[in-house]
N, C-alpha and C. Protein backbone atom coordinates (compact mmCIF):
# COMPACT_ATOMS: atom_id res chain seq x y z
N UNK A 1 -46.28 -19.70 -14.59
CA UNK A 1 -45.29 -19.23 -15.54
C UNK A 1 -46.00 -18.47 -16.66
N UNK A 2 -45.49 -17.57 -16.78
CA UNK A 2 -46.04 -16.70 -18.29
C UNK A 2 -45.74 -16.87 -19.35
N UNK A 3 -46.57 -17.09 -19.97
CA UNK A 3 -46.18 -17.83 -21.35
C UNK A 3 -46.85 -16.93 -22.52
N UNK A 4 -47.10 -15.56 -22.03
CA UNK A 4 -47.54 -15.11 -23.36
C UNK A 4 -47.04 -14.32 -24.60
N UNK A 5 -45.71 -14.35 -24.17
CA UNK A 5 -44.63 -13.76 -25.17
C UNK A 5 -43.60 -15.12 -26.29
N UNK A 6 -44.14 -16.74 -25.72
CA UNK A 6 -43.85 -17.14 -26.75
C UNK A 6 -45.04 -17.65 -27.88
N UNK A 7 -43.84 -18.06 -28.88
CA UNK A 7 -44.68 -18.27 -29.91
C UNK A 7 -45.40 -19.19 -30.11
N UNK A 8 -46.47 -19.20 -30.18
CA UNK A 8 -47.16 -20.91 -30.78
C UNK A 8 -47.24 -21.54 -31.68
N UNK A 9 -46.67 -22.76 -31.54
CA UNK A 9 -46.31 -23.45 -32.22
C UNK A 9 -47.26 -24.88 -33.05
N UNK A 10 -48.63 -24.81 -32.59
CA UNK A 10 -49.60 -25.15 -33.08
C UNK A 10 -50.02 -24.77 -34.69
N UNK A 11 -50.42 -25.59 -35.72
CA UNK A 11 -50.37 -25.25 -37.19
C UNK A 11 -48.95 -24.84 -37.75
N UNK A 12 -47.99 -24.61 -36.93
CA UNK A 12 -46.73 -24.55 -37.50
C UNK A 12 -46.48 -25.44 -38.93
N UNK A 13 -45.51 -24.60 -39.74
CA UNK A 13 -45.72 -25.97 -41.01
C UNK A 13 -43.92 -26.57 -40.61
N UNK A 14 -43.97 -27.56 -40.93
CA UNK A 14 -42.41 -28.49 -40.46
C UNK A 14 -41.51 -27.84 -41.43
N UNK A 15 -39.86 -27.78 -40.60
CA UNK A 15 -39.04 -27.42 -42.16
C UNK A 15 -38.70 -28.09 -42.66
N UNK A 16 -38.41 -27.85 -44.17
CA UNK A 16 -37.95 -28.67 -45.25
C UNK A 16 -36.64 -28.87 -45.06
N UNK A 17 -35.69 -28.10 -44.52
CA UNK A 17 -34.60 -28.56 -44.20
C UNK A 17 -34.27 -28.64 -42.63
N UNK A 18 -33.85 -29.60 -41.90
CA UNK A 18 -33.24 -30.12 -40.85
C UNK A 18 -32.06 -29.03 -40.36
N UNK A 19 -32.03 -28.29 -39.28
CA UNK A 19 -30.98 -27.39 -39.24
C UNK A 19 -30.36 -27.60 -37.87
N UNK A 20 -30.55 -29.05 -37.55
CA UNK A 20 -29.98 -29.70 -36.05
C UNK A 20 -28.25 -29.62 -36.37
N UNK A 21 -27.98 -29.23 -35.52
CA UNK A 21 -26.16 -29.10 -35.40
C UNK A 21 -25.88 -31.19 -35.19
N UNK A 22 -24.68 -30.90 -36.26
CA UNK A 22 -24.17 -32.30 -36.45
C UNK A 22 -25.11 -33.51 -37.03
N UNK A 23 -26.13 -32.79 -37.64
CA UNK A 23 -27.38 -33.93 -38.25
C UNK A 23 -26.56 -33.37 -40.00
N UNK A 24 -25.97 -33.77 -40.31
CA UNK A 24 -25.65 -33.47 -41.76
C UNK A 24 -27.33 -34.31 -42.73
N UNK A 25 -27.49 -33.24 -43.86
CA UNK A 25 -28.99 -33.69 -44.69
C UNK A 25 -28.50 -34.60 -45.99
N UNK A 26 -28.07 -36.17 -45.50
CA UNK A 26 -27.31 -37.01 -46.51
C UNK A 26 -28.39 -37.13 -47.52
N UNK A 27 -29.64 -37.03 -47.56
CA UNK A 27 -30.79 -37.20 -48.72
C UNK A 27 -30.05 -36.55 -50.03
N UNK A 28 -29.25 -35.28 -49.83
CA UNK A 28 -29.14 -34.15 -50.58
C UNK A 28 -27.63 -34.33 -51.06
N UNK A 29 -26.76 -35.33 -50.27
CA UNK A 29 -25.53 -34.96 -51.12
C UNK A 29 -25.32 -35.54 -52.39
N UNK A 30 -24.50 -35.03 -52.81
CA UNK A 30 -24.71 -35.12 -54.79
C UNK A 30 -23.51 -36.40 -55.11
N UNK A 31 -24.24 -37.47 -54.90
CA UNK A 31 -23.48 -38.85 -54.85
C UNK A 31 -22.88 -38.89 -56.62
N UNK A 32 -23.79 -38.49 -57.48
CA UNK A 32 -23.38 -38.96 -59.06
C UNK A 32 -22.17 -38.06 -59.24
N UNK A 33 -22.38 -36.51 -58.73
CA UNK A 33 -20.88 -35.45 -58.94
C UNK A 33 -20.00 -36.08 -57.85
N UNK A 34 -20.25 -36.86 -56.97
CA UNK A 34 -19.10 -37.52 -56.17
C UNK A 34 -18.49 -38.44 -56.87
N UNK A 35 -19.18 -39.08 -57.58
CA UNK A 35 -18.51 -40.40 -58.13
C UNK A 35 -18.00 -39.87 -59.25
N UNK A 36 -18.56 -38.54 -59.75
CA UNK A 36 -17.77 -38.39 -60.90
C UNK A 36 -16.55 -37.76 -60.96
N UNK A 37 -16.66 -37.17 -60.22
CA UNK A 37 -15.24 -36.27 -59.77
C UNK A 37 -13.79 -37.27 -59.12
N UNK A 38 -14.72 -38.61 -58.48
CA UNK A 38 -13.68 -39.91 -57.85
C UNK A 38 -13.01 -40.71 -58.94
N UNK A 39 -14.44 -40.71 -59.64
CA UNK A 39 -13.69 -41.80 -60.90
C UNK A 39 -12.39 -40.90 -61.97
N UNK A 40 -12.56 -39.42 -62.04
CA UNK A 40 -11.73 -38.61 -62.54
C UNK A 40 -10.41 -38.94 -62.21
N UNK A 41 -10.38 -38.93 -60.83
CA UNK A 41 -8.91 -38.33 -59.57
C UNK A 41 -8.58 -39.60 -60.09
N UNK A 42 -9.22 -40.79 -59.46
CA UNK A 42 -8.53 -41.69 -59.50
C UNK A 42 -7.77 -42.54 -61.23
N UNK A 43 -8.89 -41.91 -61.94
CA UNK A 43 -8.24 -42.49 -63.21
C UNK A 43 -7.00 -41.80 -63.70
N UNK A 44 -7.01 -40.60 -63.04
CA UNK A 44 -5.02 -40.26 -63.36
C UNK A 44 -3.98 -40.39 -62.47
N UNK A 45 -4.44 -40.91 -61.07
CA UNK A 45 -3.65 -41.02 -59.98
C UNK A 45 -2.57 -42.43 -60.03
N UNK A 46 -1.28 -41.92 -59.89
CA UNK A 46 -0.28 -43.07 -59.71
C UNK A 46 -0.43 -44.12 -59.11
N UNK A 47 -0.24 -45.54 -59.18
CA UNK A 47 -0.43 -46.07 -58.41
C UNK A 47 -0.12 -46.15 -56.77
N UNK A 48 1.47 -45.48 -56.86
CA UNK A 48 2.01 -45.11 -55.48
C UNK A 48 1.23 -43.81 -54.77
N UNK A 49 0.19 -43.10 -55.08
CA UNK A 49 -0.61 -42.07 -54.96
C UNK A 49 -1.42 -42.38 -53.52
N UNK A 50 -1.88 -43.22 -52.97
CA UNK A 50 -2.59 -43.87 -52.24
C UNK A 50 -2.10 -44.08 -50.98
N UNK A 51 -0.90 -44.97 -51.20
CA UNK A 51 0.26 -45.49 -49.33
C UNK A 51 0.53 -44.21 -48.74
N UNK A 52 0.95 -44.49 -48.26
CA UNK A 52 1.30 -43.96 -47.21
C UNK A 52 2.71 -42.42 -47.28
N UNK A 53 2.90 -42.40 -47.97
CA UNK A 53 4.15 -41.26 -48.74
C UNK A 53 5.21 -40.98 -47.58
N UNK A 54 5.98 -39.83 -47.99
CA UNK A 54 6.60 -39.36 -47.49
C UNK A 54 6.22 -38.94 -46.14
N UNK A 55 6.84 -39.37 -44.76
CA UNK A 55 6.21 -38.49 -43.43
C UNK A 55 6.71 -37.63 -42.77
N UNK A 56 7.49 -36.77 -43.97
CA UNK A 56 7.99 -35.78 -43.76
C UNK A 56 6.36 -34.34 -44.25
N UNK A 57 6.08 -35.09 -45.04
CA UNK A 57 4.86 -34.55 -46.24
C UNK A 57 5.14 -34.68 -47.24
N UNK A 58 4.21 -34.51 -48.50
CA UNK A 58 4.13 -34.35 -49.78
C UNK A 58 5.19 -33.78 -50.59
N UNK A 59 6.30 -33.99 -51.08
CA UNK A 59 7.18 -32.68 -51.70
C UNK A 59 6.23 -31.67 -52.46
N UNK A 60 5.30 -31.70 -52.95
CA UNK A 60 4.76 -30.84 -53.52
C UNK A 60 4.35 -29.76 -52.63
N UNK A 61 3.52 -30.61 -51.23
CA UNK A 61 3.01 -29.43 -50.11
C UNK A 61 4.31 -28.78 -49.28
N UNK A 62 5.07 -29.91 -49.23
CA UNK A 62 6.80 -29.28 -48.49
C UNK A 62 7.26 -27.74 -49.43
N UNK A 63 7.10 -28.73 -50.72
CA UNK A 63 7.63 -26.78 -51.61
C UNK A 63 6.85 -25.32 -51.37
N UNK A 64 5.28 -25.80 -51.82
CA UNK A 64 4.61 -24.89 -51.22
C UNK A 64 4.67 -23.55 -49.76
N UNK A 65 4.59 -24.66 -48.79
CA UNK A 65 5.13 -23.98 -47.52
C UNK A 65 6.66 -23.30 -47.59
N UNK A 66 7.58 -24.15 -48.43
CA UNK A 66 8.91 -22.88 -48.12
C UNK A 66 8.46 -21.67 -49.14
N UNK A 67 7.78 -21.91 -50.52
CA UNK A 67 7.68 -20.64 -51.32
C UNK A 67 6.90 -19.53 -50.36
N UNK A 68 5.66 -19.75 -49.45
CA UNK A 68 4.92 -19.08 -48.59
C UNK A 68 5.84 -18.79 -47.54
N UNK A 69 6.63 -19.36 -47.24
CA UNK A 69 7.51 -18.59 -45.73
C UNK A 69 8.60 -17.76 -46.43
N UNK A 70 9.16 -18.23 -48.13
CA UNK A 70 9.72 -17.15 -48.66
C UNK A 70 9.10 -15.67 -48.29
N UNK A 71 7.91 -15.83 -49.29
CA UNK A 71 7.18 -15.13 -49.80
C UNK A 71 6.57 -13.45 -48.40
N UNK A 72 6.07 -14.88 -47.60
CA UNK A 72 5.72 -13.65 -46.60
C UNK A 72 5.92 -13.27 -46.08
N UNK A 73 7.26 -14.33 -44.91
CA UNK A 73 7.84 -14.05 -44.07
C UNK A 73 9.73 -13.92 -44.13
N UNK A 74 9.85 -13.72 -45.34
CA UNK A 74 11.09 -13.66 -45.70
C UNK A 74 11.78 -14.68 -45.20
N UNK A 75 11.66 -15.88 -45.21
CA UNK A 75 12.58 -17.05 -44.63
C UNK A 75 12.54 -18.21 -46.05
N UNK A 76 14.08 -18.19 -45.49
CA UNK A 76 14.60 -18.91 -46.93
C UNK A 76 14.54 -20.49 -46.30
N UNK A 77 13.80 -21.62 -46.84
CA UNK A 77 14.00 -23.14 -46.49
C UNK A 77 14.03 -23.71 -47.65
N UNK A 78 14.60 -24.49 -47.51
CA UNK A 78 14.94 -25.81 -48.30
C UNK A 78 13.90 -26.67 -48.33
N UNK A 79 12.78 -26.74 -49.01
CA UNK A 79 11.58 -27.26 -49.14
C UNK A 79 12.16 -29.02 -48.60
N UNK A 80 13.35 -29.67 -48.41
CA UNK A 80 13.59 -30.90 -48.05
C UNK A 80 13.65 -30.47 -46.52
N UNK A 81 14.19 -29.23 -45.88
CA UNK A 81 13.81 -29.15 -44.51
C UNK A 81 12.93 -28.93 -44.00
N UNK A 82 11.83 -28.85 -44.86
CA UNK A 82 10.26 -28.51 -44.69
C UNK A 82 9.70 -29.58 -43.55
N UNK A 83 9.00 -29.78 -42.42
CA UNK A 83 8.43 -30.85 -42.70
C UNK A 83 6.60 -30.36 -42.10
N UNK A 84 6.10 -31.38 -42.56
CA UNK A 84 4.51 -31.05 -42.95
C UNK A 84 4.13 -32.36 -41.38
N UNK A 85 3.28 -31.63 -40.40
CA UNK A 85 2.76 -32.35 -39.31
C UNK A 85 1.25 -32.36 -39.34
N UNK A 86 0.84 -33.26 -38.51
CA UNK A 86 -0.80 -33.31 -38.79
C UNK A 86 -2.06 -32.37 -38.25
N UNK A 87 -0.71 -31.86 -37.02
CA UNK A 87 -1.01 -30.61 -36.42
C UNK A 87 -0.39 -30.05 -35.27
N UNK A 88 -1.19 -28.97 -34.49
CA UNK A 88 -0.09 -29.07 -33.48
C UNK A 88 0.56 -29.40 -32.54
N UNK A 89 -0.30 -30.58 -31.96
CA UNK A 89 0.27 -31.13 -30.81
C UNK A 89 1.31 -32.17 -31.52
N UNK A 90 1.46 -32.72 -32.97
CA UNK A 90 2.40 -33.18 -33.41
C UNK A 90 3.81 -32.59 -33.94
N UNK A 91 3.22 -31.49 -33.90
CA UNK A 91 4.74 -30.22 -34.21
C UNK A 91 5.12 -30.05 -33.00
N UNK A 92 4.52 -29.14 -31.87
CA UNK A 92 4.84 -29.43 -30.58
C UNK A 92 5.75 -30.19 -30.24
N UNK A 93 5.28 -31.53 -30.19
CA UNK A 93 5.63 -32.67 -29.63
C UNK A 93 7.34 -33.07 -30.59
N UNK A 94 7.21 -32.72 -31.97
CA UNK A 94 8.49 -32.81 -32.63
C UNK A 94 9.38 -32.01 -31.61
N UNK A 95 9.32 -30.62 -32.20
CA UNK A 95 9.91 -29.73 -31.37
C UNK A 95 10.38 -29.73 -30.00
N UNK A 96 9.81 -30.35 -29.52
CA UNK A 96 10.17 -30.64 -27.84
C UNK A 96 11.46 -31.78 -27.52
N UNK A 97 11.04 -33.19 -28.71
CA UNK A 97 11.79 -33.94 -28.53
C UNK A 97 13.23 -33.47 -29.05
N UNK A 98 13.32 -32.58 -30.60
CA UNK A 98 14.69 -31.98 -30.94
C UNK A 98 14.97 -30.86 -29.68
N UNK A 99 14.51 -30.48 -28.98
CA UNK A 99 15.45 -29.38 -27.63
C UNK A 99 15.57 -30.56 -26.68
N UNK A 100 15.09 -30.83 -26.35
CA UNK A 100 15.29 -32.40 -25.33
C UNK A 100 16.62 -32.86 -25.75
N UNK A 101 16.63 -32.89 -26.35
CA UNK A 101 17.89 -33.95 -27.31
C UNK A 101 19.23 -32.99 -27.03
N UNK A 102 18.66 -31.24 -27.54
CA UNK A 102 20.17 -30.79 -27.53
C UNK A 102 20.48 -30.45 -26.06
N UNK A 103 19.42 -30.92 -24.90
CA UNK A 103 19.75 -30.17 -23.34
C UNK A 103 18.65 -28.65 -23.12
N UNK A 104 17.85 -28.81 -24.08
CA UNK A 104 17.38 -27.59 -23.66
C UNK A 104 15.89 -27.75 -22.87
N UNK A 105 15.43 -27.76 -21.80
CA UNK A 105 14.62 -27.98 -20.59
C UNK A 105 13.76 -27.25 -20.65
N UNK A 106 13.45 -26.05 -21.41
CA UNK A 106 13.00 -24.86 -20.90
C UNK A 106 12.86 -24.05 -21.91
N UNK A 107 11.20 -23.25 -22.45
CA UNK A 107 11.54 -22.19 -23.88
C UNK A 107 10.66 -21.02 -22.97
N UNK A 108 10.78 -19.88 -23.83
CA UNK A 108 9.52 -18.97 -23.93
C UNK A 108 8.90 -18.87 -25.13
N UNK A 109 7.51 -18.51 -25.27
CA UNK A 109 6.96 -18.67 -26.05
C UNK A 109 5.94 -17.34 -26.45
N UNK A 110 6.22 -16.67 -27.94
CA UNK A 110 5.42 -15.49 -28.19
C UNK A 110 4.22 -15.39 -28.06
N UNK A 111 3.55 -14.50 -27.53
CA UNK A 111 2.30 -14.19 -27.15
C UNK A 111 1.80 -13.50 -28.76
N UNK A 112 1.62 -13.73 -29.51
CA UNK A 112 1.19 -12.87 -29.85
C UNK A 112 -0.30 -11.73 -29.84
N UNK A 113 -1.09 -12.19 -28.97
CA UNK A 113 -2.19 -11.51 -28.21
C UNK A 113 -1.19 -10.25 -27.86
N UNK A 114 -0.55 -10.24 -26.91
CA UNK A 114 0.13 -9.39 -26.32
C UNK A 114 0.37 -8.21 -27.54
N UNK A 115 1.39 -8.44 -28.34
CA UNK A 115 1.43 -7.49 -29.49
C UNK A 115 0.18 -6.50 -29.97
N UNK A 116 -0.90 -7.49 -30.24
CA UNK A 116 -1.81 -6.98 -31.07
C UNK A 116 -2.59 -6.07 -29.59
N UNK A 117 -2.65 -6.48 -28.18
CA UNK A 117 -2.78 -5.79 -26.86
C UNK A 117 -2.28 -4.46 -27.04
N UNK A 118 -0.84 -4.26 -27.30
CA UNK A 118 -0.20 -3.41 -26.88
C UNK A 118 0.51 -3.19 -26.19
N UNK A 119 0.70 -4.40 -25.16
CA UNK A 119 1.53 -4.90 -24.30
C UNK A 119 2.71 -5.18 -24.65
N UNK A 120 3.89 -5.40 -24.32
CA UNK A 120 5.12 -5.59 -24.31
C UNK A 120 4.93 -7.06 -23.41
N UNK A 121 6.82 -7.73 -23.68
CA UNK A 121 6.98 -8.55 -22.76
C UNK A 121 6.99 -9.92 -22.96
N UNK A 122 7.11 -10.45 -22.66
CA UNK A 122 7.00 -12.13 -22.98
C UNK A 122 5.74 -13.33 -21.76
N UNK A 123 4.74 -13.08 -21.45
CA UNK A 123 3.73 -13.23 -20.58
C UNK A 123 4.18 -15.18 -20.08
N UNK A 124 4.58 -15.58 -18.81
CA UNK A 124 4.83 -16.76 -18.79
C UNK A 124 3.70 -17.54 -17.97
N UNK A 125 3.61 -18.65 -17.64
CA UNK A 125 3.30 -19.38 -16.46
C UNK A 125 4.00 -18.80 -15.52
N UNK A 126 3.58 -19.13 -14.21
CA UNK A 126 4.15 -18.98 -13.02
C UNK A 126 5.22 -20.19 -13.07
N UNK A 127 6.65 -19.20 -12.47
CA UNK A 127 7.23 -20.55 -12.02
C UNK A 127 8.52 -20.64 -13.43
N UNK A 128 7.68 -20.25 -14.74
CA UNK A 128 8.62 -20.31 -15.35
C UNK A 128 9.99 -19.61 -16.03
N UNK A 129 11.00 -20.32 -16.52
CA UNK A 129 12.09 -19.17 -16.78
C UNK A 129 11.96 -18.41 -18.28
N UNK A 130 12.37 -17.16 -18.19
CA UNK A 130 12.33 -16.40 -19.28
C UNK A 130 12.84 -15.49 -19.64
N UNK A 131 13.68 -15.00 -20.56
CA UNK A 131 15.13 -14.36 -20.58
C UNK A 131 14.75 -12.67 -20.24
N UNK A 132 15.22 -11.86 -19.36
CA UNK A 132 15.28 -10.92 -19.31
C UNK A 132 16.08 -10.02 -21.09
N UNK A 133 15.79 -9.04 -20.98
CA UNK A 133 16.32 -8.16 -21.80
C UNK A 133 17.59 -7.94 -22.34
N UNK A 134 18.27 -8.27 -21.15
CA UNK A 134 20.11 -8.76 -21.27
C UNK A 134 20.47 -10.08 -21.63
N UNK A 135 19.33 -10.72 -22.09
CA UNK A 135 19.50 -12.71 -22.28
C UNK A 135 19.74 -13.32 -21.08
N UNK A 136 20.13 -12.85 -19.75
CA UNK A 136 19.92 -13.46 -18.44
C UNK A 136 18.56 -14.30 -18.10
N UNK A 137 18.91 -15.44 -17.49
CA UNK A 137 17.16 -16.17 -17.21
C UNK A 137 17.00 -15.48 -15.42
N UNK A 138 15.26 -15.26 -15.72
CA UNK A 138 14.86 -14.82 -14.54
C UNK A 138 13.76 -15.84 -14.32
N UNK A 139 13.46 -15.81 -13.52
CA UNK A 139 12.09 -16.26 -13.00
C UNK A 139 10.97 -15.82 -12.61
N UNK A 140 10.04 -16.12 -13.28
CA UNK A 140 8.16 -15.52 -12.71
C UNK A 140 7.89 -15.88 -11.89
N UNK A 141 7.04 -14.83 -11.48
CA UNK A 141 6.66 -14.93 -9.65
C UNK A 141 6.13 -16.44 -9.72
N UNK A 142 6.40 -17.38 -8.72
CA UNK A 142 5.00 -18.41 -8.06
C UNK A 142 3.78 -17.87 -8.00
C-alpha cells in the first residue's frame, strides 16, 4: 500500500480542543452564568410556571403563531384555536384522527418541492386517490 501522500503523524502536537462529533467539551461550559441566569428565571417565575400547562400550548406561544400566520400568510386564527404540538408526527397524528372522525379515509398532500421544481401537479404514492382538476377522485397508477 502507498502511503506516501499521507501525513505523518509522529511529533504531532495533541488538540486543545476535542472536535469528536457528540463528545460535547463539559470542562468549558460556563456553570456560574448557568446558575446565574437559573437563579434569575426562576426567582420571577410563578409558581404554576413549572406543571405541566396548557396542552393545547402556552397562550403566549398560541398568540404568537396566529399573529405570524396573520402576518405572513394572511390567515386570520383565534390564538384559542391555535394549538401548539411537539412536532410532527404529533400534528400528523392529530390531524388524521379529526378526518377519521369526520369519514374522511384519504388526503393529498402539497409537494412543495414540486413548485419550487417547476413542476405542476399533486405527486402521489402509487395506488393513491387524488382529485383531478374537476375535483373528481382518480387514481395513480399501481
Amino acid at each position: 500500500m502507498d502511503r506516501s501522500n499521507e501525513a505523518s503523524f509522529e511529533g504531532a502536537i495533541a488538540a486543545r480542543i476535542d472536535l469528536s462529533p457528540g463528545v460535547p467539551d463539559l470542562a468549558t461550559f460556563p456553570r456560574a452564568a448557568w446558575l446565574r441566569a437559573e437563579r434569575s428565571l426562576l426567582a420571577d417565575l410563578v409558581s404554576s410556571a413549572p406543571g405541566y400547562g396548557d396542552p393545547r400550548g402556552s397562550p403566549a406561544l398560541r398568540g404568537a403563531a396566529a399573529n405570524r400566520l396573520a402576518r405572513n400568510r394572511g390567515i386570520l386564527a383565534d390564538p384559542a384555536d391555535v394549538i401548539i404540538t411537539s412536532g410532527t408526527a404529533q400534528a400528523l397524528g392529530l390531524f388524521a384522527e379529526v378526518l377519521a372522525g369526520t369519514g374522511i379515509r384519504e388526503v393529498a398532500v402539497e409537494d412543495r418541492r414540486a413548485a419550487r421544481d417547476g413542476r405542476t401537479g399533486c405527486p402521489a404514492h402509487a395506488g393513491a386517490s387524488v382529485p383531478d382538476r374537476g375535483g373528481a377522485q382518480r387514481r395513480s397508477a399501481p
